[in-house]
C-alpha atoms as a PDB file:
ATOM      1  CA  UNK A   1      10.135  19.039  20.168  1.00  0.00           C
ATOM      2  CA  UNK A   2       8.619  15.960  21.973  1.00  0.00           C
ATOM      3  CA  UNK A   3       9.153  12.544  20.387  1.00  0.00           C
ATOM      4  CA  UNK A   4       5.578  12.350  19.857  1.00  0.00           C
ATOM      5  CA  UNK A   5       5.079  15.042  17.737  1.00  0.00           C
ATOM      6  CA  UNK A   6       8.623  14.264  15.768  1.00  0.00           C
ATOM      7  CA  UNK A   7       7.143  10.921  14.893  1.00  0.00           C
ATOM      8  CA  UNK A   8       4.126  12.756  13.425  1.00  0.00           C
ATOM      9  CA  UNK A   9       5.959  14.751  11.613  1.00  0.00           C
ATOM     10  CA  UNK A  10       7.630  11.931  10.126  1.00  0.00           C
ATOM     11  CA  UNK A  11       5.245  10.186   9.329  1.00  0.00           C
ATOM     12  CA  UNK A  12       3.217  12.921   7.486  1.00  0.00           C
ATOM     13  CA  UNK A  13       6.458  13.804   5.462  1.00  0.00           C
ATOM     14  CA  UNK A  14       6.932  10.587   4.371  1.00  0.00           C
ATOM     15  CA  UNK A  15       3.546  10.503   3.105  1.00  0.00           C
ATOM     16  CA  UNK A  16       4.254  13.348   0.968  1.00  0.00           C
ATOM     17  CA  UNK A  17       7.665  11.971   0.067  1.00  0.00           C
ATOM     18  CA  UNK A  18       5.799   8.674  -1.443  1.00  0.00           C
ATOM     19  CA  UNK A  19       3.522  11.452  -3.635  1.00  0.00           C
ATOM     20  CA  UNK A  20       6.460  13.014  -5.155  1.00  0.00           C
ATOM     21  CA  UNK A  21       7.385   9.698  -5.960  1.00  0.00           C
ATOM     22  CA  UNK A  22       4.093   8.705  -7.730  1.00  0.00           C
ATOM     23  CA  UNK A  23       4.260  12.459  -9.482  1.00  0.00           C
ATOM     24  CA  UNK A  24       7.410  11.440 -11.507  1.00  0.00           C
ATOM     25  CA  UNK A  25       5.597   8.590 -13.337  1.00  0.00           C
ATOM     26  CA  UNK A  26       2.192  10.162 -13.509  1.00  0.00           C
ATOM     27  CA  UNK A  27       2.116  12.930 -16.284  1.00  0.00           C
ATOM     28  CA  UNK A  28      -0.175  16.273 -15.130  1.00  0.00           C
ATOM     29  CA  UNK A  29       0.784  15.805 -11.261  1.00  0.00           C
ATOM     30  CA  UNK A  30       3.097  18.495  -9.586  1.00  0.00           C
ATOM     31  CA  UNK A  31       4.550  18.289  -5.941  1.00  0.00           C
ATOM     32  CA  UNK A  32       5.672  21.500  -4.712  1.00  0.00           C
ATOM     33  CA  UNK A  33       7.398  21.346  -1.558  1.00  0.00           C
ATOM     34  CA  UNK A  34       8.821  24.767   0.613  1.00  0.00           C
ATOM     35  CA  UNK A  35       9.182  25.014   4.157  1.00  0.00           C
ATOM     36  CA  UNK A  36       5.381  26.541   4.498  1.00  0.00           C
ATOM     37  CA  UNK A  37       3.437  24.156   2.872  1.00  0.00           C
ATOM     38  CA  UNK A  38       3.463  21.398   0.430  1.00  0.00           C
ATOM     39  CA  UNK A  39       1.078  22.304  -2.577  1.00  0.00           C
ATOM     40  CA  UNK A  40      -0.056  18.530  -4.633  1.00  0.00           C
ATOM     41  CA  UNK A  41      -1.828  19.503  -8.203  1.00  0.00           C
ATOM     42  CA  UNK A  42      -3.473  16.892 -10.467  1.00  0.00           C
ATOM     43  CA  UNK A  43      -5.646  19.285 -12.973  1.00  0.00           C
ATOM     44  CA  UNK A  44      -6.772  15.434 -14.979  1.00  0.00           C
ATOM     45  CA  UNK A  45      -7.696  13.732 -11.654  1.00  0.00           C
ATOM     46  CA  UNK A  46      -9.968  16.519  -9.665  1.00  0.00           C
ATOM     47  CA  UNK A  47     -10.217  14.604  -6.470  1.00  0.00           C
ATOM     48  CA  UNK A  48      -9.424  15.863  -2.982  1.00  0.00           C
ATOM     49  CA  UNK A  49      -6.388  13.108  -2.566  1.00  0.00           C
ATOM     50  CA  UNK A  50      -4.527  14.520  -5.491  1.00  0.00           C
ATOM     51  CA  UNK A  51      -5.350  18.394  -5.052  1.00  0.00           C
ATOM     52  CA  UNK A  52      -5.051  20.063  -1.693  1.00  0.00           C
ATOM     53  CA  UNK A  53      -2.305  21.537   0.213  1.00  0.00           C
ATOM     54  CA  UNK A  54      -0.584  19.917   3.335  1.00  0.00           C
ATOM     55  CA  UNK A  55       2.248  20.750   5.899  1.00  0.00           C
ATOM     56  CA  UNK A  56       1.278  24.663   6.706  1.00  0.00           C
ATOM     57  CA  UNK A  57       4.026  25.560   8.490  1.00  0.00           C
ATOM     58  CA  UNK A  58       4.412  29.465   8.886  1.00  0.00           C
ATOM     59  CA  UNK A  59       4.211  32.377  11.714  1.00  0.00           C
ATOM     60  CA  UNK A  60       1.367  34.597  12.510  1.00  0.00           C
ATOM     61  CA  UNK A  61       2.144  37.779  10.509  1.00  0.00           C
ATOM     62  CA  UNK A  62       2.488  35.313   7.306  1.00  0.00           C
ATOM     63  CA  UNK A  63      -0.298  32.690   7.606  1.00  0.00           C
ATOM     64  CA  UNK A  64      -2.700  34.854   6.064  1.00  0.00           C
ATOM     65  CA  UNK A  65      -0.722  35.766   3.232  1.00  0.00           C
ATOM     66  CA  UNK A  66       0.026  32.216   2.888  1.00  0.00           C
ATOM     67  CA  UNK A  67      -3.815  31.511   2.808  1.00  0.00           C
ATOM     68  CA  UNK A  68      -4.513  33.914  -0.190  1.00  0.00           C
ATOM     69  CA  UNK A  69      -1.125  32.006  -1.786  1.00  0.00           C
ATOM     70  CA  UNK A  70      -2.818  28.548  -1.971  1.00  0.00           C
ATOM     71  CA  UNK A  71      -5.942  29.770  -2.931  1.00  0.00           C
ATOM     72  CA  UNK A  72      -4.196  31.495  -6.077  1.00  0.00           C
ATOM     73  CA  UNK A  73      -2.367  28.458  -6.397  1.00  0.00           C
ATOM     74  CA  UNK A  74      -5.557  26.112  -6.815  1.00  0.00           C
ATOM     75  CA  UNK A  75      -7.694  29.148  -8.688  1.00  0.00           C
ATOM     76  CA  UNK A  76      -5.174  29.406 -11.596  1.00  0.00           C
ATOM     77  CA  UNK A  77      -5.190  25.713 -12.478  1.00  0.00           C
ATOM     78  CA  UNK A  78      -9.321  25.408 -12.145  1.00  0.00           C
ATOM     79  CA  UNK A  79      -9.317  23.741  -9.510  1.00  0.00           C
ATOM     80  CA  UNK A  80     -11.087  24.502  -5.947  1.00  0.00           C
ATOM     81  CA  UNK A  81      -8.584  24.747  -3.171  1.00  0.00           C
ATOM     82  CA  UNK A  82      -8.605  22.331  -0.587  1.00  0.00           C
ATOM     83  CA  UNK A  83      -6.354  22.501   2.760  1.00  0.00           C
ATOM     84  CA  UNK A  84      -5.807  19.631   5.128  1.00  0.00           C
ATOM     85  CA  UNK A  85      -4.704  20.525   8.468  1.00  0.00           C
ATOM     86  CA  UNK A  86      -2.783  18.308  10.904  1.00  0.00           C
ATOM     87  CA  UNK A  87      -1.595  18.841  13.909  1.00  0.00           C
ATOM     88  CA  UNK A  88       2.092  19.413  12.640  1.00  0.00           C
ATOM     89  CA  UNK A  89       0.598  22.275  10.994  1.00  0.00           C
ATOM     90  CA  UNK A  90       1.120  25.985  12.648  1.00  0.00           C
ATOM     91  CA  UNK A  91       0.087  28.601  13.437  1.00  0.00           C
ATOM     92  CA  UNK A  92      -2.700  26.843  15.681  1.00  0.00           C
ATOM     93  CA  UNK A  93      -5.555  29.888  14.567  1.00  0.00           C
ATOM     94  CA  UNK A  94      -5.553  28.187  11.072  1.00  0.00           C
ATOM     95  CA  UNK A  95      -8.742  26.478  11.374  1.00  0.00           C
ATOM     96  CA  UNK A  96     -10.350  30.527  12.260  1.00  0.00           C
ATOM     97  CA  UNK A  97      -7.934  31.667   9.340  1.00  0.00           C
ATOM     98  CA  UNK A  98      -9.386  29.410   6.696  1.00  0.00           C
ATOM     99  CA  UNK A  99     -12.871  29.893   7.727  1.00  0.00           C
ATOM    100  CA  UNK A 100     -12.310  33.941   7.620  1.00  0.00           C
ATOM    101  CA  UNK A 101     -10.851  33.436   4.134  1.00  0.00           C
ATOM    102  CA  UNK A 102     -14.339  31.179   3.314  1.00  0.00           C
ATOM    103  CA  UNK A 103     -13.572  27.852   3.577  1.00  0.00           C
ATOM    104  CA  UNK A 104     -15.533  25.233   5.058  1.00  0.00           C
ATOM    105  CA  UNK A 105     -14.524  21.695   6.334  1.00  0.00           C
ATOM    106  CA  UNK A 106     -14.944  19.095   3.979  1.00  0.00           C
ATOM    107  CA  UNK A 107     -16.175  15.684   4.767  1.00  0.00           C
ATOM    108  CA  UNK A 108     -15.285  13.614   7.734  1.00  0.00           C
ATOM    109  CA  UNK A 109     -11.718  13.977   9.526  1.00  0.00           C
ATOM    110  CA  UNK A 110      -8.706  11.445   8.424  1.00  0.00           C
ATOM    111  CA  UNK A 111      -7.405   9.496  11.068  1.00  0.00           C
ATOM    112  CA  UNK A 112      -3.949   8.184  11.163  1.00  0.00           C
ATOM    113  CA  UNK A 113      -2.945   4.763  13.397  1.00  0.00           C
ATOM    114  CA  UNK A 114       0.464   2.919  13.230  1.00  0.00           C
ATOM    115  CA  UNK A 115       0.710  -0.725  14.281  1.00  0.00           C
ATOM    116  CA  UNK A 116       2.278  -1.238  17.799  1.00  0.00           C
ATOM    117  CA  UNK A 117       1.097  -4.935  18.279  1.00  0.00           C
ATOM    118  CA  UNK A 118       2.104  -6.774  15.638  1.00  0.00           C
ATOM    119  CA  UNK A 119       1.505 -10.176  17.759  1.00  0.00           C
ATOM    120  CA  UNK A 120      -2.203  -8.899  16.854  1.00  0.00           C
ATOM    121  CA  UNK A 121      -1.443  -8.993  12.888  1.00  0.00           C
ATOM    122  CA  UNK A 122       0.297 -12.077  13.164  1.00  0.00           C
ATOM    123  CA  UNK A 123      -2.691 -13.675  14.123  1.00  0.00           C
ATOM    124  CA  UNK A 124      -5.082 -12.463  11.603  1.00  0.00           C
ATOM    125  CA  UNK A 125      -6.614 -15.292   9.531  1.00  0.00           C
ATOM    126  CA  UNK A 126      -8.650 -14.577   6.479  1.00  0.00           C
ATOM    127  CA  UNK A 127     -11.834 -16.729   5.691  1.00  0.00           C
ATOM    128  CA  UNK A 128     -11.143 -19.379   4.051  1.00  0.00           C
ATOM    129  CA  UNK A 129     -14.216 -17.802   1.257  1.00  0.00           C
ATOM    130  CA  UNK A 130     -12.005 -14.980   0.324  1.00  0.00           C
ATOM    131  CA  UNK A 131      -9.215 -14.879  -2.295  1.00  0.00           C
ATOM    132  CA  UNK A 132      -6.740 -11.756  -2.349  1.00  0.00           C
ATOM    133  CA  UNK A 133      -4.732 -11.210  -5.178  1.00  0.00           C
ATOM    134  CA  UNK A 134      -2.271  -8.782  -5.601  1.00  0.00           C
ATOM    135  CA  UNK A 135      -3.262  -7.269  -9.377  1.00  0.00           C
ATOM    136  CA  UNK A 136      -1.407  -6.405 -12.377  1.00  0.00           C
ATOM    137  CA  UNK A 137      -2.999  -4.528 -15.056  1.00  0.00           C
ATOM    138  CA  UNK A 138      -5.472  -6.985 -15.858  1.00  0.00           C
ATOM    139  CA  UNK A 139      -7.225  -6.196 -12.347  1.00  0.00           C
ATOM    140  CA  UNK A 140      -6.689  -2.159 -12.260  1.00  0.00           C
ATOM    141  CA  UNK A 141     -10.693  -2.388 -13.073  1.00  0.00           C
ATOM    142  CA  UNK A 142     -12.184  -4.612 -10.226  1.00  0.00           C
ATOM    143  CA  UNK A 143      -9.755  -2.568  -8.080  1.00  0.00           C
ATOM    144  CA  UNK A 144     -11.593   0.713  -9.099  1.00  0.00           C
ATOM    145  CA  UNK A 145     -14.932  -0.121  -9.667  1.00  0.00           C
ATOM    146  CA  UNK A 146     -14.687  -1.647  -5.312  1.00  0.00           C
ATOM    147  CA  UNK A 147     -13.444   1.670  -4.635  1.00  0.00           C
ATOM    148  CA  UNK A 148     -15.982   3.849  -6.081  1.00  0.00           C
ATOM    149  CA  UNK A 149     -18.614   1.983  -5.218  1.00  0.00           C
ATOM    150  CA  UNK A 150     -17.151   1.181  -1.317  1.00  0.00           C
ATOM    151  CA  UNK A 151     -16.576   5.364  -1.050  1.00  0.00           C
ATOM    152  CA  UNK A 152     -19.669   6.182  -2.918  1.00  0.00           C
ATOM    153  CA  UNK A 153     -17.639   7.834  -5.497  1.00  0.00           C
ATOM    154  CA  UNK A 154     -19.272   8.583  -8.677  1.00  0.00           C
ATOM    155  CA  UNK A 155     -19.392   6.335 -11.209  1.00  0.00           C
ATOM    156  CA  UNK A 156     -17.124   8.925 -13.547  1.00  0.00           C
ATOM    157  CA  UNK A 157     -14.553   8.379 -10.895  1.00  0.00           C
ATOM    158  CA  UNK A 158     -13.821   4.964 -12.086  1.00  0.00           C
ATOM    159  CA  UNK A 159     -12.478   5.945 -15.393  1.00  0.00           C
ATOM    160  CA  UNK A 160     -10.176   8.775 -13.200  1.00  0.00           C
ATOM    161  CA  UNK A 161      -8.595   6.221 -10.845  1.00  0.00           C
ATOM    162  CA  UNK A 162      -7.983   3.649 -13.651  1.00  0.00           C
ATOM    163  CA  UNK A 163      -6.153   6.059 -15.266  1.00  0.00           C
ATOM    164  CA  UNK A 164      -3.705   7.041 -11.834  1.00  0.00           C
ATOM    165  CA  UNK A 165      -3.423   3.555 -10.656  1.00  0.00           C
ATOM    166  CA  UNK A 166      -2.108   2.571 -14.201  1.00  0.00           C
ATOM    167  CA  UNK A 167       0.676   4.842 -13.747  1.00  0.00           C
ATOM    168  CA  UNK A 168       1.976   3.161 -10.561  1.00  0.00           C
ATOM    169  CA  UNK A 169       0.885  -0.467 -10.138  1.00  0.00           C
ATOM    170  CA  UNK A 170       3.839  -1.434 -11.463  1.00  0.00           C
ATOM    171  CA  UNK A 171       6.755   0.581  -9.053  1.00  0.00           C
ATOM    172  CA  UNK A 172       8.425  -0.651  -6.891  1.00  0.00           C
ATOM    173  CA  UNK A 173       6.999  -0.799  -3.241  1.00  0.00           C
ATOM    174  CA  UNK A 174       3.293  -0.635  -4.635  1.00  0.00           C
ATOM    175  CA  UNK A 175       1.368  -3.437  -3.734  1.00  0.00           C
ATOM    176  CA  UNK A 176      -2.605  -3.502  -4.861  1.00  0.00           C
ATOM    177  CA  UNK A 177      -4.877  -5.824  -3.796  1.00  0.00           C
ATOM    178  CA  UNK A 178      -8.484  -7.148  -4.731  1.00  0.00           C
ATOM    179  CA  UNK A 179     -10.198  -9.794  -2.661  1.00  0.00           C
ATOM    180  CA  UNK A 180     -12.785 -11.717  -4.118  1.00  0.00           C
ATOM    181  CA  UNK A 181     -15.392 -14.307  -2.772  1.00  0.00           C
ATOM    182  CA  UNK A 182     -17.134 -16.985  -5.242  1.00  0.00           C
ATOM    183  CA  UNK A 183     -14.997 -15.034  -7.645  1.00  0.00           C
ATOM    184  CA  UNK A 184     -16.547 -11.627  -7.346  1.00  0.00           C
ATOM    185  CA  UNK A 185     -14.716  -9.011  -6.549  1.00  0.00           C
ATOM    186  CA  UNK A 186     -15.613  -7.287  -3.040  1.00  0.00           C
ATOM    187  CA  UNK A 187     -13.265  -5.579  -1.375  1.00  0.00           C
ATOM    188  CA  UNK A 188      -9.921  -3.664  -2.130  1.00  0.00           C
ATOM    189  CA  UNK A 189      -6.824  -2.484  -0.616  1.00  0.00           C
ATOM    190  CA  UNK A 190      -2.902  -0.306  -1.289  1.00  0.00           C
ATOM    191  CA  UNK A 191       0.532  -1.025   0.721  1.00  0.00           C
ATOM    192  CA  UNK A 192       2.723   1.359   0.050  1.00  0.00           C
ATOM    193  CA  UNK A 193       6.541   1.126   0.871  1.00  0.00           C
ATOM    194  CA  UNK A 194       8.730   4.369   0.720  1.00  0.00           C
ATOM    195  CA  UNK A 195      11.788   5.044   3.129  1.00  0.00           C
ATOM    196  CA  UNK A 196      11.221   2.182   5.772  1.00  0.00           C
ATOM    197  CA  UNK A 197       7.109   3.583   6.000  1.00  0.00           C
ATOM    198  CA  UNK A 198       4.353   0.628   4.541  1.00  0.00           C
ATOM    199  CA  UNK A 199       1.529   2.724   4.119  1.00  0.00           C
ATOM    200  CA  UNK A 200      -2.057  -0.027   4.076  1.00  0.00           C
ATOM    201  CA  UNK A 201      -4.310   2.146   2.183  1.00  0.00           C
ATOM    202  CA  UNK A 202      -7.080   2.649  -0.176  1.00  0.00           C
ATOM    203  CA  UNK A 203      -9.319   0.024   1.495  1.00  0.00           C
ATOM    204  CA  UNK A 204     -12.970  -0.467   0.642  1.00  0.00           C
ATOM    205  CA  UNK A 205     -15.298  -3.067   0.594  1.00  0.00           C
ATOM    206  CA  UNK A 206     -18.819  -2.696  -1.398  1.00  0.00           C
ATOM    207  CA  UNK A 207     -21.747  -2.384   0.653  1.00  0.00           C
ATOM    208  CA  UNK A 208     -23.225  -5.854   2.591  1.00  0.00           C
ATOM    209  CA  UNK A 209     -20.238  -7.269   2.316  1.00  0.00           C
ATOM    210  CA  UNK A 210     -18.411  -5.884   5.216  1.00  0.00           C
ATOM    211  CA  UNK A 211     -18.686  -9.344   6.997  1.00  0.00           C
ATOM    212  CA  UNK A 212     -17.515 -11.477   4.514  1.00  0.00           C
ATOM    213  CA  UNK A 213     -13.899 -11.660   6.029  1.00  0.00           C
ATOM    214  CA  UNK A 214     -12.434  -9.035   3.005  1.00  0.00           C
ATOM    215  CA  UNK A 215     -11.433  -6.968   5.286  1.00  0.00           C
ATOM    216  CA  UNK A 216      -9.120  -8.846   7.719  1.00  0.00           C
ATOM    217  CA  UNK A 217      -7.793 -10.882   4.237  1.00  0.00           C
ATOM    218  CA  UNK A 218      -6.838  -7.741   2.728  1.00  0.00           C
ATOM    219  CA  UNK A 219      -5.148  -6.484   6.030  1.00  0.00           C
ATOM    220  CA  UNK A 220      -3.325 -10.093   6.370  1.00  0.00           C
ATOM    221  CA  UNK A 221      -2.002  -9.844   3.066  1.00  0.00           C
ATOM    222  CA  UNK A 222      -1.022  -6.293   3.572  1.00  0.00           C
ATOM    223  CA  UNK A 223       0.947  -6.762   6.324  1.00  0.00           C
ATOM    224  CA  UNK A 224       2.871  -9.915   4.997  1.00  0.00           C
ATOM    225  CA  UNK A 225       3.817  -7.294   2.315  1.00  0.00           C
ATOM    226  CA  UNK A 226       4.940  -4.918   5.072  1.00  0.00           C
ATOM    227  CA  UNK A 227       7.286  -7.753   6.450  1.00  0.00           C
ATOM    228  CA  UNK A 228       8.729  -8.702   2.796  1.00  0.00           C
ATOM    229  CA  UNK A 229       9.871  -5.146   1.762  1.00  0.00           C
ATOM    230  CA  UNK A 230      11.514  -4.397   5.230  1.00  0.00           C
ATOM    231  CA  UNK A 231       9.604  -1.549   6.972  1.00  0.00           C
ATOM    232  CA  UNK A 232      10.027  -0.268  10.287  1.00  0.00           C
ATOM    233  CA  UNK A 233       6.620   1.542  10.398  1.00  0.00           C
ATOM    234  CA  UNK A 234       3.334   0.431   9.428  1.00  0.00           C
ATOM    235  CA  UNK A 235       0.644   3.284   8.844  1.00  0.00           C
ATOM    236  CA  UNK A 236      -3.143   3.498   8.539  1.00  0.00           C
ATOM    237  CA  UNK A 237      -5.432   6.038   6.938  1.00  0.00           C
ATOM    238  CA  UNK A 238      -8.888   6.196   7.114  1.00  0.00           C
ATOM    239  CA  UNK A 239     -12.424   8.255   7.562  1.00  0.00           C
ATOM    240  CA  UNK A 240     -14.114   5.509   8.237  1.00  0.00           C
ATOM    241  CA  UNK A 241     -14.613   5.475  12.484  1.00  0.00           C
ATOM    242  CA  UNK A 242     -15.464   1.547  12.046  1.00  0.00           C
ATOM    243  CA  UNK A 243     -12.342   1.025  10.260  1.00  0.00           C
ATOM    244  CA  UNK A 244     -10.483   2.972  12.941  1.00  0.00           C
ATOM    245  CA  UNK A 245     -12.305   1.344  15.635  1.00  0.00           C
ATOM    246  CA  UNK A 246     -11.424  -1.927  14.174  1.00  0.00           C
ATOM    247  CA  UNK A 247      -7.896  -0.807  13.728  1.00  0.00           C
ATOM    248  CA  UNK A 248      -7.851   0.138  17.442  1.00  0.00           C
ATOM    249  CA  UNK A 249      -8.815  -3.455  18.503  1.00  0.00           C
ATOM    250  CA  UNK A 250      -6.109  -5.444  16.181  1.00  0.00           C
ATOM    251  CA  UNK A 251      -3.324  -3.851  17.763  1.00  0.00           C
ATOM    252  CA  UNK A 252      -3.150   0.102  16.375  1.00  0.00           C
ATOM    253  CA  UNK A 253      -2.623   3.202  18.393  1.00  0.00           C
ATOM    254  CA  UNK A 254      -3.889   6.333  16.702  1.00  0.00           C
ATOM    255  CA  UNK A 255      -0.488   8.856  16.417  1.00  0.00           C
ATOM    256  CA  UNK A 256      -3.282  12.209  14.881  1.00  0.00           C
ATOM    257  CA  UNK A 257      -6.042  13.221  12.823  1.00  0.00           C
ATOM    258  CA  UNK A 258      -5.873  15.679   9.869  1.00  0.00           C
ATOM    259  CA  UNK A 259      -9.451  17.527   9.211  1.00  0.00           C
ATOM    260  CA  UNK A 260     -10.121  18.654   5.574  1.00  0.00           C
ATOM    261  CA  UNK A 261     -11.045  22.014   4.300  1.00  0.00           C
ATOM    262  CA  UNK A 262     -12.347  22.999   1.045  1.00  0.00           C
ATOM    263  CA  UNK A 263     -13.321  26.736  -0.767  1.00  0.00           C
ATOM    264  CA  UNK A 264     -16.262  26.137  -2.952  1.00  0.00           C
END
């Protein structure tokens, strides 16, 4: 295996690694991890980041079967199955596969970048307009209200993510964020640290604000974070192509992208 591709790998396992982690403290998620596929279940939160499957990993003669196996999986616990599919994932038909079986791809495809520059972060400077704080409990709602409204979530989705972010705000390695200008809050963001990977996640900013500064603030802060709790690798997620673009410019270097599949 190329180095490239190991890295991947890495990197997508230690995102999964981080969600077992969050399932011991949240009660109703499960994390069910084999050597074809890692299966994530949350039956109280029914959004795509906390119910899909991830890592398909099988031959030919058994990707099929292993199709019809996740779609049980999701069916029994009411939920719709959703797949994502990287490029660590095999056998490379899987795309055709999941269309034969009836699934369709499901909004726009998730890009992730790690940090090689980080000369580039070093020399990010917020506007001087913008407070980020990191939150405790008190600011679990500013954080979730930015989000739904930034991902044009619905507005039941607020209640949902309060309830998840509760959970683990408060482990170690979890770092949430809200900046605020003139006291409002307008933007949010997530570093995650788990086995040497800081994860900068979960960032949104609520519509007309996206020149305000938030963004760079939150990615500052984010990144001093990264420093403080001693990782080697810095990762970026997003479906946003002007937040990858952006990322691009500061320094990042995109490693793959996963695309999303759901069965209605």
């Amino acid at each position: 295996m190329d180095k490239s591709r190991q890295f991947a790998q890495e990197l997508e396992w230690s995102n999964y690694a981080r969600t077992a982690y969050f399932a011991t403290v949240v009660p109703g998620v499960e994390v069910r991890i084999s050597s074809e596929v890692i299966l994530i279940t949350d039956p109280e939160v029914p959004l795509v980041d906390g119910n899909h499957a991830a890592m398909l990993r099988t031959t030919p003669d058994r990707a099929d079967a292993l199709i019809e196996r996740i779609i049980k999986h999701f069916q029994d616990r009411g939920l719709k199955p959703y797949v994502v599919l990287s490029p660590n994932c095999t056998p490379d038909d899987l795309p055709q596969r999941l269309e034969a079986h009836g699934f369709t791809q499901y909004g726009d495809p998730e890009h992730w970048l790690t940090l090689k520059k980080p000369f580039y972060a070093e020399a990010i400077r917020g506007s001087s307009k913008v407070t980020v704080r990191e939150i405790g409990a008190e600011g679990i709602p500013d954080f979730c209200r930015v989000m739904v409204a930034a991902y044009k979530m619905p507005e039941e989705a607020v209640s949902i993510l309060d309830r998840s972010f509760r959970y683990i705000n408060d482990l170690p390695g979890i770092h949430n964020y809200v900046a605020y200008v003139e006291g409002e809050p307008v933007g949010c963001a997530s570093m995650f640290s788990y086995l040497g990977h800081g994860a900068l996640g979960s960032m949104g900013m609520l519509p007309g604000v996206h020149h305000s500064g938030a963004a760079f603030a939150l990615a500052a802060r984010g990144y001093q974070d990264w420093k403080k709790d001693g990782n080697k690798v810095m990762v970026f997620q997003t479906v946003l192509p002007k937040m990858e673009r952006m990322l691009r410019i500061g320094g990042c270097e995109r490693v793959f992208t996963c695309t999303y599949y759901v069965l209605e």
